[in-house]
Protein backbone atom coordinates (compact mmCIF):
# COMPACT_ATOMS: atom_id res chain seq x y z
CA UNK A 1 136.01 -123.26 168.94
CA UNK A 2 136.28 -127.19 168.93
CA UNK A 3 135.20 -126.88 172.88
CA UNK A 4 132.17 -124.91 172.28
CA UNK A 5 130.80 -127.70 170.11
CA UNK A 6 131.49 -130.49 172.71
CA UNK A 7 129.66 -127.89 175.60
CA UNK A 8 126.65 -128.02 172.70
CA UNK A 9 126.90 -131.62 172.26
CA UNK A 10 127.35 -132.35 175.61
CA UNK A 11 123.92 -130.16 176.50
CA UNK A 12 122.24 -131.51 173.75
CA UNK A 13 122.80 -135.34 175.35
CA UNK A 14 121.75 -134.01 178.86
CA UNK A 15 118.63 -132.93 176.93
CA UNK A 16 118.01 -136.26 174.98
CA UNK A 17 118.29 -137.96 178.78
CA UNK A 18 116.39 -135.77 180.54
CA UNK A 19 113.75 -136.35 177.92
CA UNK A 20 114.22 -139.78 178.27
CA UNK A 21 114.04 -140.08 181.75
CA UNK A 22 110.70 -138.43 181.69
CA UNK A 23 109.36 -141.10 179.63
CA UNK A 24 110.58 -144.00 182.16
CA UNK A 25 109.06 -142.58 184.56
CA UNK A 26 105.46 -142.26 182.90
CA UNK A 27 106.14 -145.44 181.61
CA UNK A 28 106.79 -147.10 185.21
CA UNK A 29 104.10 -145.24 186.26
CA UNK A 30 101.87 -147.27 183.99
CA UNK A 31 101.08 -150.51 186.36
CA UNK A 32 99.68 -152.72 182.76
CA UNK A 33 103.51 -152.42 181.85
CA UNK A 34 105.39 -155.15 182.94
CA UNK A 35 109.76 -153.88 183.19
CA UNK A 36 110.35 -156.14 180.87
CA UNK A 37 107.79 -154.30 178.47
CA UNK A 38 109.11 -151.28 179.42
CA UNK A 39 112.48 -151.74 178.66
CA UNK A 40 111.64 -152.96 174.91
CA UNK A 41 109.12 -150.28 174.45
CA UNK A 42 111.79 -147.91 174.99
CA UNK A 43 114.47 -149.79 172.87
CA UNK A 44 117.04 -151.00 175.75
CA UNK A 45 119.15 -153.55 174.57
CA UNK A 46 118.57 -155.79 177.86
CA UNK A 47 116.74 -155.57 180.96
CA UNK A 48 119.78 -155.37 183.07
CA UNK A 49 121.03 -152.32 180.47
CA UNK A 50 117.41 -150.73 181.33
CA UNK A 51 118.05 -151.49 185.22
CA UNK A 52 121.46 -149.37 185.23
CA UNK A 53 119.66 -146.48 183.47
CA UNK A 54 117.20 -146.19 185.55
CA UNK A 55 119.87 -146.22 188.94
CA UNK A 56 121.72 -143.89 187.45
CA UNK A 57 118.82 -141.23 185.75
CA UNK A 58 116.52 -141.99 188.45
CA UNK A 59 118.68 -143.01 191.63
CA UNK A 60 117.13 -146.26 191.96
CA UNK A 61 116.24 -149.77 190.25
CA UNK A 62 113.02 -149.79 188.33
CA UNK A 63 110.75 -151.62 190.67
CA UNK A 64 111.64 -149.09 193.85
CA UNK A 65 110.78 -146.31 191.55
CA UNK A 66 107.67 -148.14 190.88
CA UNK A 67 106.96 -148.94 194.16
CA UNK A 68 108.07 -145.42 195.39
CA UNK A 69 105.02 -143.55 192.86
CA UNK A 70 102.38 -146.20 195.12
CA UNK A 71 100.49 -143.79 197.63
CA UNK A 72 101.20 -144.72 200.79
């Protein structure tokens, strides 16, 4: 029983990221926003805290995902 709640909790924090991910990415989509105003706007604690999210929900640093959503 006591592992069926951590599968729940675990899915529900996959969720919350996911979630969360989706909103850095609209966010860095939004060229007004400096990362610096991103990363407060969302609550990180520090910009290098909001860097390592980003490599590790989005596979790379916020300013190559930025640059990566430019048409080419």
């Amino acid at each position: 029983m006591e592992g069926d709640a951590f599968d729940v909790l675990d899915g529900a924090q996959k969720l919350v990221e996911g979630d969360v991910a989706l909103l850095l990415a609209g966010n860095l989509n939004d060229e007004r926003l400096s990362l610096t105003q991103i990363a407060d706007l969302m609550n990180f604690t520090s910009l290098s805290y909001f860097s390592r999210y980003c490599m590790k929900h989005l596979g790379q640093s916020p300013s190559n995902y930025r640059l990566s959503l430019q048409p080419k």
